[in-house]
Protein backbone atom coordinates (compact mmCIF):
# COMPACT_ATOMS: atom_id res chain seq x y z
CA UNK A 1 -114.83 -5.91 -102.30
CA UNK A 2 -116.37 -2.76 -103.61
CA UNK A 3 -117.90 -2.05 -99.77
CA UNK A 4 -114.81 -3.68 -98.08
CA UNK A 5 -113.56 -0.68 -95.86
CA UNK A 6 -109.92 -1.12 -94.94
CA UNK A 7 -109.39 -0.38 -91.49
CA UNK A 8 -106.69 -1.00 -89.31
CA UNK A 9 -103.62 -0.76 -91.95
CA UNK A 10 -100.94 1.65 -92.28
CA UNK A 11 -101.93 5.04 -94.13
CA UNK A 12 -98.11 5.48 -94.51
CA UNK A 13 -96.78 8.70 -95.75
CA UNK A 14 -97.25 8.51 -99.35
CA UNK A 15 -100.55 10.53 -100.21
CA UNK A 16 -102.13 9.89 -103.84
CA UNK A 17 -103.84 12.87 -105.04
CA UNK A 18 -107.50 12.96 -106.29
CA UNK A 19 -108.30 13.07 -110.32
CA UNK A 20 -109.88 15.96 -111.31
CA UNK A 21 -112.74 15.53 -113.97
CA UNK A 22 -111.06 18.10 -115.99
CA UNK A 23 -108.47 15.77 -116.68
CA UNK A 24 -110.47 13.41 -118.39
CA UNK A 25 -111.24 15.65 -121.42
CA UNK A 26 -110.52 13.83 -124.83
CA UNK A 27 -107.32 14.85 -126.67
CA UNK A 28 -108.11 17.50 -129.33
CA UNK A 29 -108.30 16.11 -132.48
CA UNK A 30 -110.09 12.78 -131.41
CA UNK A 31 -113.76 12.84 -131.74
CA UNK A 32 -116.18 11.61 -128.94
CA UNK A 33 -116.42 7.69 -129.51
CA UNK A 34 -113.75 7.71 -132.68
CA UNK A 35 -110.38 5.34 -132.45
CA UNK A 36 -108.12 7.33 -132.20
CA UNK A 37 -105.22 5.95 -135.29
CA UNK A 38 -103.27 2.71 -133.80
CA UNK A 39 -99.86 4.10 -134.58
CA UNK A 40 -97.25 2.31 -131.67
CA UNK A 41 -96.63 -0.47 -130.07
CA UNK A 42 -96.75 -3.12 -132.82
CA UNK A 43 -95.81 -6.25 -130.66
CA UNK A 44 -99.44 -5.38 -129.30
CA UNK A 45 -101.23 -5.27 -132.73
CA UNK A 46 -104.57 -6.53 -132.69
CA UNK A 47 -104.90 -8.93 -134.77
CA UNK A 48 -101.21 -10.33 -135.18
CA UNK A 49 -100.87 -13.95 -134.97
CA UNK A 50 -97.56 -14.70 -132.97
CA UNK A 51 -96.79 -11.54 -131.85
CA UNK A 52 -94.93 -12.94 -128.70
CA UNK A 53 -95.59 -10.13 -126.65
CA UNK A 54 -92.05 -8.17 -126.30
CA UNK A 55 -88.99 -9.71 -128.26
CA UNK A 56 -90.90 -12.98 -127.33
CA UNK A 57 -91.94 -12.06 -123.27
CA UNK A 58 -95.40 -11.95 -122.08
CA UNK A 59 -97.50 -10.84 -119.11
CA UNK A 60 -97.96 -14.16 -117.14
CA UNK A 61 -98.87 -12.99 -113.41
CA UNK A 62 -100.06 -9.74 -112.30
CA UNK A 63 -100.69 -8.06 -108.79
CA UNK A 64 -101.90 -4.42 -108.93
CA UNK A 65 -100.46 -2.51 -105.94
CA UNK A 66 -102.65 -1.35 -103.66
CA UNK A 67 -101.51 0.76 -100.41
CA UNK A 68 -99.12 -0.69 -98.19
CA UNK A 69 -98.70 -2.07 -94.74
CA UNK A 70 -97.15 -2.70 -91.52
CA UNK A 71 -98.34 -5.78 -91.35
CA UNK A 72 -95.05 -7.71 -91.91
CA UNK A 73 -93.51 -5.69 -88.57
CA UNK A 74 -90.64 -3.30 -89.01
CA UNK A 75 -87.31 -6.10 -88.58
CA UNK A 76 -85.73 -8.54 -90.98
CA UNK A 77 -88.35 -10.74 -92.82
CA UNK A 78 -88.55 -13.16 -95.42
CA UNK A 79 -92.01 -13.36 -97.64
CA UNK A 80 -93.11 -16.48 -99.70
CA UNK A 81 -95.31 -15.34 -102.07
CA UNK A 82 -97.14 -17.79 -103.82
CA UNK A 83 -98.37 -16.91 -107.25
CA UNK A 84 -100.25 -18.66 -110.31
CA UNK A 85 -98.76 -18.14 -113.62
CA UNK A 86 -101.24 -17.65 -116.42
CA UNK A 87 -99.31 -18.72 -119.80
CA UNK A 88 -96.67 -20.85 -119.43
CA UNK A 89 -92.23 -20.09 -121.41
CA UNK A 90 -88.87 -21.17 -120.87
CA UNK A 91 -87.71 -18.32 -118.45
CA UNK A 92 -89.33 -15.86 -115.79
CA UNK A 93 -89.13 -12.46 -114.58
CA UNK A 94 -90.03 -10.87 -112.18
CA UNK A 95 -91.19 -7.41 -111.38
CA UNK A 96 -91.11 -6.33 -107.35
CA UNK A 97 -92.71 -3.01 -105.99
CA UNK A 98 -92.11 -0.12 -103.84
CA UNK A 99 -95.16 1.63 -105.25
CA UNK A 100 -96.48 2.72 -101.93
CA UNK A 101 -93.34 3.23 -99.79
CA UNK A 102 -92.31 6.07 -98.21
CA UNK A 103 -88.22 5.35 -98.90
CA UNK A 104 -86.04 3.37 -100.79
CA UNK A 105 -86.87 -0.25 -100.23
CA UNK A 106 -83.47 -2.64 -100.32
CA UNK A 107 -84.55 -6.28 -100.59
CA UNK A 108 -80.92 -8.61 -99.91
CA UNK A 109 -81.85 -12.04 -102.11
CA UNK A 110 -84.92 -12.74 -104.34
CA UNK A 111 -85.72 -16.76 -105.19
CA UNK A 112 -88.21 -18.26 -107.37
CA UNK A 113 -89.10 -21.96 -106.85
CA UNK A 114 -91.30 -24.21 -108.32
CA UNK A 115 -93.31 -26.33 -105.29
CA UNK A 116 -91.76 -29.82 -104.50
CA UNK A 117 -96.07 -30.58 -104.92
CA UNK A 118 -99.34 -29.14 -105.82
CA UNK A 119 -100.36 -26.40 -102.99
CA UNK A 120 -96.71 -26.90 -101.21
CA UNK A 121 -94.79 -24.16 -100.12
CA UNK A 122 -91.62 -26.10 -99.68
CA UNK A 123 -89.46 -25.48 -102.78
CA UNK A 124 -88.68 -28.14 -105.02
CA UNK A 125 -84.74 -28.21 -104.29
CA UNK A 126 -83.75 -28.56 -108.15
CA UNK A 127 -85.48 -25.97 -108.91
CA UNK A 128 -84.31 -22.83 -106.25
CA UNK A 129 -83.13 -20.21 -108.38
CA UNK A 130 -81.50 -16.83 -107.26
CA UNK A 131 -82.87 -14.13 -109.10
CA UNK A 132 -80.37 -11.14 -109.79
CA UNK A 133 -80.78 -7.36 -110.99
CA UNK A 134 -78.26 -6.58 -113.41
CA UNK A 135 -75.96 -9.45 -112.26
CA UNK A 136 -76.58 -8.53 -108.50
CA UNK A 137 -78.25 -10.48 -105.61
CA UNK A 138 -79.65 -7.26 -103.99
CA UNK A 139 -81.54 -4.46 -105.35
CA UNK A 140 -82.13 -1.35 -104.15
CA UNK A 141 -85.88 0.20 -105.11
CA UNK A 142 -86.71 3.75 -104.79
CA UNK A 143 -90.00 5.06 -103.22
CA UNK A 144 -92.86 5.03 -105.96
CA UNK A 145 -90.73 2.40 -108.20
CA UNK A 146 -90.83 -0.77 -109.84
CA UNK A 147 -87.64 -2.96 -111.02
CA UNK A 148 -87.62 -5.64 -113.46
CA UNK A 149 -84.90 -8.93 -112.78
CA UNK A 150 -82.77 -10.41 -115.09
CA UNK A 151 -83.87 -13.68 -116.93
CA UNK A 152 -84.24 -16.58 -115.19
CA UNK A 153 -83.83 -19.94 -116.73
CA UNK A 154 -86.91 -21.98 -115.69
CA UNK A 155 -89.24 -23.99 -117.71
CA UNK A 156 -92.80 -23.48 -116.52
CA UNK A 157 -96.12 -24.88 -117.52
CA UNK A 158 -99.52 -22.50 -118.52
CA UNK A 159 -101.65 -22.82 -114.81
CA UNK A 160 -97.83 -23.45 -112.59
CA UNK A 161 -97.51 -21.90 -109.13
CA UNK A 162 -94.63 -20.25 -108.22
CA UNK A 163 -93.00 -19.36 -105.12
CA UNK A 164 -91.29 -16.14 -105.18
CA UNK A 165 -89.24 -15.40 -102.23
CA UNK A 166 -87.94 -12.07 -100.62
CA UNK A 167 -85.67 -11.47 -97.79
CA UNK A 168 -85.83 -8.01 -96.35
CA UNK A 169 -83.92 -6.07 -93.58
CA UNK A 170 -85.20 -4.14 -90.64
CA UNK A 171 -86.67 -0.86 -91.11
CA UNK A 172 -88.26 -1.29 -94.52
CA UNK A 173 -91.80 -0.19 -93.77
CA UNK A 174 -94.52 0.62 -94.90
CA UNK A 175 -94.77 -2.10 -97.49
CA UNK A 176 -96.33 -2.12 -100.67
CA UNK A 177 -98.69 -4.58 -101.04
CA UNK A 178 -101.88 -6.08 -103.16
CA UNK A 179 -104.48 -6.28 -99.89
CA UNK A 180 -106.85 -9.20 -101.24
CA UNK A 181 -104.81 -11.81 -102.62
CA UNK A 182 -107.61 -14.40 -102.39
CA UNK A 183 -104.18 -17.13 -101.40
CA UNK A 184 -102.34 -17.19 -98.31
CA UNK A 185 -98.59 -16.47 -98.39
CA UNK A 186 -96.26 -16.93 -95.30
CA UNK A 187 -93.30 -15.19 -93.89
CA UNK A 188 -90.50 -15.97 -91.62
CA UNK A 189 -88.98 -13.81 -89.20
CA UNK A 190 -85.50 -12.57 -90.36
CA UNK A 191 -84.43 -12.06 -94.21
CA UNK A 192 -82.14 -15.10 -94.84
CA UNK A 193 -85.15 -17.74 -95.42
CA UNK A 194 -84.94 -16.83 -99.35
CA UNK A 195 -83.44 -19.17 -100.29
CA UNK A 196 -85.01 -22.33 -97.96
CA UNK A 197 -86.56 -25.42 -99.74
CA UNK A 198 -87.96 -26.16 -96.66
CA UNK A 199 -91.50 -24.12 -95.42
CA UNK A 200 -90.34 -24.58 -91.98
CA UNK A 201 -89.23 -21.35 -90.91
CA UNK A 202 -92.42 -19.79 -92.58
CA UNK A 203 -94.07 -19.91 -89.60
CA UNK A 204 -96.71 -16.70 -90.09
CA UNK A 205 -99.34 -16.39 -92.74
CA UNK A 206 -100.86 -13.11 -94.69
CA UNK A 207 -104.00 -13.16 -97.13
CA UNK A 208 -101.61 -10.30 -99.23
CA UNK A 209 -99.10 -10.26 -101.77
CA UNK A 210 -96.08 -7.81 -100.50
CA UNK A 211 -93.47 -7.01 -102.77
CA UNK A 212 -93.97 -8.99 -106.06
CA UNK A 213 -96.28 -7.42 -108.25
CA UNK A 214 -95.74 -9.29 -111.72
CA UNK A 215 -94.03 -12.46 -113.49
CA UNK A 216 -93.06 -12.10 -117.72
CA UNK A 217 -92.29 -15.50 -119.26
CA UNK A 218 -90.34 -16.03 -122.36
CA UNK A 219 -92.45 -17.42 -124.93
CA UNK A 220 -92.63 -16.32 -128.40
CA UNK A 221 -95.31 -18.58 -129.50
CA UNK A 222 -97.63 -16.37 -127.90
CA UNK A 223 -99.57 -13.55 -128.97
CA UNK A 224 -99.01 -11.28 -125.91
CA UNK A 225 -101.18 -10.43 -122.64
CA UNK A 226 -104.38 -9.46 -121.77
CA UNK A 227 -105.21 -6.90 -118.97
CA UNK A 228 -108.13 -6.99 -116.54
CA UNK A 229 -108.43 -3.70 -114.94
CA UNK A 230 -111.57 -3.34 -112.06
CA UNK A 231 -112.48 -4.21 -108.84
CA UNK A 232 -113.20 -6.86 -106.27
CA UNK A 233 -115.59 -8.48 -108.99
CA UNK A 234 -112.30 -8.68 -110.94
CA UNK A 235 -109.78 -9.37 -108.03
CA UNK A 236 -112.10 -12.38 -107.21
CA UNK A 237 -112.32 -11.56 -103.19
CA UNK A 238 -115.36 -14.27 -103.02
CA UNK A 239 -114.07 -16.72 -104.73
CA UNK A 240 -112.74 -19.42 -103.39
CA UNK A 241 -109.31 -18.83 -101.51
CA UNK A 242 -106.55 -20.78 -103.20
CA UNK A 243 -108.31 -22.17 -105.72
CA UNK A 244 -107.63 -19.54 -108.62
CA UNK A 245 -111.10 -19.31 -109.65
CA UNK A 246 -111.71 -15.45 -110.22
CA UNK A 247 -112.75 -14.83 -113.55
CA UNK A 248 -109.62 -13.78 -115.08
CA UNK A 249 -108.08 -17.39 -113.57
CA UNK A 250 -111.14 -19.04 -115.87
CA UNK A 251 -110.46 -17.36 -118.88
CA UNK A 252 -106.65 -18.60 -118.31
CA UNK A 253 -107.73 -21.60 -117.97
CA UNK A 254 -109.64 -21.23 -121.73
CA UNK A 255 -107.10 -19.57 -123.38
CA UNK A 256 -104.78 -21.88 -122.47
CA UNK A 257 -106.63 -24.71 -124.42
CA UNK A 258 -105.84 -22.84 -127.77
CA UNK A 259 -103.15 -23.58 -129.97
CA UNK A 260 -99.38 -22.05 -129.24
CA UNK A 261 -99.57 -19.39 -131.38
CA UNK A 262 -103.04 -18.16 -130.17
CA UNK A 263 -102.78 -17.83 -126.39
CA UNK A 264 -102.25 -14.83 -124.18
CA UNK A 265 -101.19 -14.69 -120.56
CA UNK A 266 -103.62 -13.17 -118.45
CA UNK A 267 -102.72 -10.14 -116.18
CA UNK A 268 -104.95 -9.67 -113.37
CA UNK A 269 -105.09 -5.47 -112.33
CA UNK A 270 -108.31 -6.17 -110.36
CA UNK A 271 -108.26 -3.92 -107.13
CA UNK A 272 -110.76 -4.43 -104.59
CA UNK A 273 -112.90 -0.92 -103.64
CA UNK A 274 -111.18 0.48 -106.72
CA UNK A 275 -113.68 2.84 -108.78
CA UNK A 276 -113.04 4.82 -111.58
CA UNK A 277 -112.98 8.56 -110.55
CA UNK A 278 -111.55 8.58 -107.22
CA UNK A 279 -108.56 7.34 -105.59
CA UNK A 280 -108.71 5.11 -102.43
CA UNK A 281 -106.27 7.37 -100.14
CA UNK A 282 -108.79 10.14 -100.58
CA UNK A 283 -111.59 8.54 -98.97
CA UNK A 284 -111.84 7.52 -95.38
CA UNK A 285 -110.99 4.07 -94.62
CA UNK A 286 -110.43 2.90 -98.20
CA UNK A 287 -106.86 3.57 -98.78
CA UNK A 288 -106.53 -0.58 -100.14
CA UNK A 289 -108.90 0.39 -102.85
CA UNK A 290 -106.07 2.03 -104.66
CA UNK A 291 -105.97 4.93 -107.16
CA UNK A 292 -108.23 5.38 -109.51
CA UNK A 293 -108.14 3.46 -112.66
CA UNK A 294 -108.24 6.48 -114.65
CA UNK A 295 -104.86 7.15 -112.46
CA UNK A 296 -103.54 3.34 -112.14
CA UNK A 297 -103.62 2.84 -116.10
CA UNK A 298 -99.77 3.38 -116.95
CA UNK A 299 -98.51 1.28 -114.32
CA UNK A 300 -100.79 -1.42 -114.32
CA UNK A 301 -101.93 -1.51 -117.85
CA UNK A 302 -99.97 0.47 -120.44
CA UNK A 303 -96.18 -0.58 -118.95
CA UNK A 304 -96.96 -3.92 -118.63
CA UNK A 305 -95.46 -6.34 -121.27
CA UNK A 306 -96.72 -7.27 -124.24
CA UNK A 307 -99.99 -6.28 -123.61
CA UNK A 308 -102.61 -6.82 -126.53
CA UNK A 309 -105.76 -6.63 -124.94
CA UNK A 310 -107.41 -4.48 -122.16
CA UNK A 311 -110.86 -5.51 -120.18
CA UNK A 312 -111.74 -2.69 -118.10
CA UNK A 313 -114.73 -3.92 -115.58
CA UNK A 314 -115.17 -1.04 -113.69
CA UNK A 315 -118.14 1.78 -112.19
CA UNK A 316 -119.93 0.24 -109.62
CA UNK A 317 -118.18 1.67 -106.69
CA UNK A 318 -118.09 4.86 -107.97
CA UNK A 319 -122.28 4.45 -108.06
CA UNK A 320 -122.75 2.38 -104.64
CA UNK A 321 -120.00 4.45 -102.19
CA UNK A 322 -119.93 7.64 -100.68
CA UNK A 323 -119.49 10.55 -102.24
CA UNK A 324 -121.86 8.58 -104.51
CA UNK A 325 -121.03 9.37 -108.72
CA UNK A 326 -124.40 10.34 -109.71
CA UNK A 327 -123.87 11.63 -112.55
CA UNK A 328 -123.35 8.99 -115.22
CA UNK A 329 -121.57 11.27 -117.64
CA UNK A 330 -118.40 11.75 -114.60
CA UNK A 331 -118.12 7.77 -114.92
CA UNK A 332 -118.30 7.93 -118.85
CA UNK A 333 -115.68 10.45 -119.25
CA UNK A 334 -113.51 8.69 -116.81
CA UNK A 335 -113.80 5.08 -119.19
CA UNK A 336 -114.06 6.81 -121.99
CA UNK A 337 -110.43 8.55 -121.26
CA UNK A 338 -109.16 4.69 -120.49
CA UNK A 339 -110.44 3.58 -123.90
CA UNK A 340 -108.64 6.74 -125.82
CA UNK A 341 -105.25 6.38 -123.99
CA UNK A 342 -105.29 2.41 -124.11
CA UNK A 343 -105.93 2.73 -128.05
CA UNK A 344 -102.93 5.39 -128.57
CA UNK A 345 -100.80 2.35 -127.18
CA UNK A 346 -102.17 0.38 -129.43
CA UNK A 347 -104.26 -1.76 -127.28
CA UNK A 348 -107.64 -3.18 -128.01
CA UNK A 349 -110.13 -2.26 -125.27
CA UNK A 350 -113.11 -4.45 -124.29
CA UNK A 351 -115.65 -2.63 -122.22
CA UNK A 352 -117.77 -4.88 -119.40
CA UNK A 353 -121.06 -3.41 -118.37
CA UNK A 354 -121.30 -2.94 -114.77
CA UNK A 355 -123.31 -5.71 -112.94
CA UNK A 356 -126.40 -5.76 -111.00
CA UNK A 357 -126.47 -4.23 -107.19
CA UNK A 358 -130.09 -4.52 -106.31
CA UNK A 359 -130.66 -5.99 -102.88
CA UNK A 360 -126.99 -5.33 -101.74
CA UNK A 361 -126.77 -4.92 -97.58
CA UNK A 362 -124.80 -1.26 -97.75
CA UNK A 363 -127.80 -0.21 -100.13
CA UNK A 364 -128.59 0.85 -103.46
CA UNK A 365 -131.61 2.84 -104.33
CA UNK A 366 -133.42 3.40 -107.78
CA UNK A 367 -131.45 6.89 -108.52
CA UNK A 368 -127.75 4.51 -108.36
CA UNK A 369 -129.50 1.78 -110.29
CA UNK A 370 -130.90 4.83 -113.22
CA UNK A 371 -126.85 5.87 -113.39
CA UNK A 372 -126.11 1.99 -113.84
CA UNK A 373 -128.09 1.48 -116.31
CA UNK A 374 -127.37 4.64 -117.75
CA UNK A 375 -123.10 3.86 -117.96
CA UNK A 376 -124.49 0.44 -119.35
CA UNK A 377 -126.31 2.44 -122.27
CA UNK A 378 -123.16 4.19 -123.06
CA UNK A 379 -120.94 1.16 -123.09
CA UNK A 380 -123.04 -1.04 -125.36
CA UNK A 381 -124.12 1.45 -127.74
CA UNK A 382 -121.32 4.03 -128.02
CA UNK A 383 -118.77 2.32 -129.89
CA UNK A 384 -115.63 3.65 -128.37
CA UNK A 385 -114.99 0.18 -127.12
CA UNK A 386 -113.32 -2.61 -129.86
CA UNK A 387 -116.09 -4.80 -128.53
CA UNK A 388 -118.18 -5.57 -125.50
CA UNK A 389 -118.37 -7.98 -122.71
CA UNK A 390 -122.66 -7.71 -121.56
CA UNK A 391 -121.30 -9.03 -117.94
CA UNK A 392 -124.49 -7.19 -116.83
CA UNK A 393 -126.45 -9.90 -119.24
CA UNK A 394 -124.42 -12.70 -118.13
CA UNK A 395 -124.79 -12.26 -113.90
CA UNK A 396 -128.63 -10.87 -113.83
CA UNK A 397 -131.40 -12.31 -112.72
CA UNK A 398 -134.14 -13.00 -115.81
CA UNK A 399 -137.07 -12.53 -113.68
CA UNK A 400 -135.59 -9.52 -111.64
CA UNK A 401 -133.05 -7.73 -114.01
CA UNK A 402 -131.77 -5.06 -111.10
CA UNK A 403 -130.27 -8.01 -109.18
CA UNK A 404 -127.65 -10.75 -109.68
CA UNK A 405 -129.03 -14.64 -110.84
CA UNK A 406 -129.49 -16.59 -107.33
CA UNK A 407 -127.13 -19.29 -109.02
CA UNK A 408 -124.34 -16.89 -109.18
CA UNK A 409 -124.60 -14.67 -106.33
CA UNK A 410 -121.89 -15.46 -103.30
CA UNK A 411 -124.20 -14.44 -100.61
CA UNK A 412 -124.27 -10.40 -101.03
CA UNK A 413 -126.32 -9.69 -103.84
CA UNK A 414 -123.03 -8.10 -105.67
CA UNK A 415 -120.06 -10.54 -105.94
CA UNK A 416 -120.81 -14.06 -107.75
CA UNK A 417 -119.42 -16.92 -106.59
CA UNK A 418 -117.34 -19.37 -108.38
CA UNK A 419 -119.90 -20.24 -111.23
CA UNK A 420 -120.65 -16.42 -111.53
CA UNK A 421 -116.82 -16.10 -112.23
CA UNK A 422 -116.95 -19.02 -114.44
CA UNK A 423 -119.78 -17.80 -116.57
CA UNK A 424 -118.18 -14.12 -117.03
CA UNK A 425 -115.34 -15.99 -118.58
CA UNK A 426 -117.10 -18.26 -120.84
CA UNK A 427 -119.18 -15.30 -121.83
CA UNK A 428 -116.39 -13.74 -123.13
CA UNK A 429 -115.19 -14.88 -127.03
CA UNK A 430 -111.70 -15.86 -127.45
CA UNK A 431 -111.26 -14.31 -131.27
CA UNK A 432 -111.87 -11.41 -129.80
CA UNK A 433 -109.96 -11.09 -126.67
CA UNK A 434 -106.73 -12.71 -127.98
């Protein structure tokens, strides 16, 4: 959540410096609100029917890292992750994370499973598959890294859970995780449970993903991925757990309804407490919120595959925490910077207006709401964005515009519940996301 404060978790050893506002200065040669020329990255183009994302993968599944953890204890362990594909292919891969250790993380066997049923974690037996890195069962990832695995063959349906299984030895801690997975996940003492079709030794339960942090799928009907980059509104944290109902799971849900050659998998870089400006680590008790997005975009948008689109939902907890952003121009440079880098990658960018905060219980006072509404000017009107998503328009409340519509608020006068997440998806038009 943008107010969640993560206390209690490991602050490990890696320390993620601040951005500096000088930083976000636009290239020479690019004017304020201009497009920069879309010169790379042609299996991106917007536009392009049947790109198929790269040589025919796509972006299915997507976990932004946020800190890490000694949650999982410091011996052997084995984690079942259990993740929800977006866009459906013939083969998988997977991408595991050491973003946020302090050393080189060895993990001994990796296994992806489809469920023997709907919300299992037992594996369907047919369908265990080892999952090797450059022909080998272990893999070795250094501190700050990311690895890709080989193809897998394994035919998988748009809207399929997965279970994705690591077994890791003693001493491999702190460990990178995404804090607010919204699904609960198990683990099993020791790290020889990879490759179990039974859930029986998966005795202890986490409301985190650790270690995976993406899944590609071979298809090269499809047009590429989408990116969602922003916050708890974003990583769904009221939504209902295990149901896949943020808003990124709805517009899955829509694109998936298209024909073959017109749907995009949907990658979900939502980071609960994440802001703009300032990174998590550098701020008291927020070290889960992650760096900034300004600082997050290479690894969780630009090196992600296939990626066509970018929505980037983000601002209001740069506005509603302390230090409070009250100067609407910081948050504005800061998105604007997203928009020109995304474009030089050839990416269209869609640009959400931040969503009402009136009423919330941590407080938000008429000098936050004039910078909201200020960064909401900006995004509708300045035309550095391909086009815009009016979230603000969708989630308010008619008769009291500073706060969120009574039908769609979860309880906290921020977040919206499931039909807030719903309508933020419909709201959004197809043609122009995909």
């Amino acid at each position: 959540m943008p107010g969640t404060r993560i206390l209690g978790r490991s602050r490990g050893a890696v320390i993620v410096a601040g951005l500096a506002l000088a930083a976000l200065a636009v290239p020479a040669g690019v004017a304020a609100g201009a497009r920069p020329p879309q010169t790379r990255h042609a299996r991106s183009a917007p536009g392009r029917p049947g790109a198929g994302g790269d040589g025919g993968w796509a972006g299915s599944w997507y976990a932004a890292p946020s800190w890490n953890s000694t949650e999982l204890g410091s011996g052997p362990v084995t984690v079942r992750n259990v993740v929800h594909l977006s866009i459906g292919g013939s083969q998988v891969r997977l991408r595991l994370t050491n973003a946020f250790g302090s050393a080189p993380l060895t993990i001994q066997q990796v296994t992806v499973a489809l469920p023997a049923s709907s919300g299992s974690t037992t594996a369907a037996a047919r369908d265990v598959h080892e999952v090797t890195f450059g022909g080998s069962a272990q893999v070795t990832i250094p501190a700050g890294a990311e690895v890709a695995s080989d193809p897998v063959s394994l035919a998988v349906p748009a809207g399929q859970d997965l279970l994705v299984s690591a077994g890791v030895p003693a001493s491999s801690v702190p460990a990178t995780f995404h804090l607010h997975a919204t699904q609960t996940n198990f683990y099993a003492a020791g790290d020889g449970h990879a490759a179990d079709t039974s859930a029986s030794a998966f005795t202890n339960t986490t409301v985190s993903w650790f270690y995976v942090s993406g899944v590609d799928v071979r298809n090269p009907a499809a047009r590429g991925s989408i990116v969602t980059l922003g916050d708890s509104i974003t990583d769904g944290v009221t939504s209902t757990p295990g149901a896949n109902d943020r808003w990124p799971d709805d517009l899955a849900r829509r694109l998936a309804q298209l024909p073959a050659n017109r749907q995009c998998g949907v990658l979900n870089a939502g980071i609960s407490g994440n802001r703009v400006l300032l990174d998590g680590s550098a701020l008291p008790g927020y070290a889960a919120a992650g760096q900034s997005a300004v600082a997050r975009l290479q690894r969780d948008v630009l090196s992600r595959t296939g990626v066509r689109t970018l929505i980037v939902y983000e601002g209001i907890n740069d506005i509603i925490w302390e230090p409070h952003e009250l100067n609407p121009q910081a948050i504005i440079a800061g998105l604007r910077q997203i928009a020109v880098q995304a474009h030089l990658d050839g990416i269209r960018v869609i640009g959400a207006t931040i969503s009402p905060a009136g009423g919330y219980a941590e407080g938000f006072d008429a000098q936050q709401e004039a910078v909201r509404e200020a960064v909401n000017r900006w995004i509708r009107d300045s035309h550095v964005f391909d086009a815009v998503a009016d979230f603000d328009a969708v989630l308010r409340d008619p008769a009291d515009p500073q706060r969120i519509a009574p039908m769609y608020d979860s309880g906290d006068d921020l977040h919206p519940n499931d039909a807030g997440y719903a309508a933020l998806a419909n709201a959004l038009k197809l043609d122009e996301v995909c």
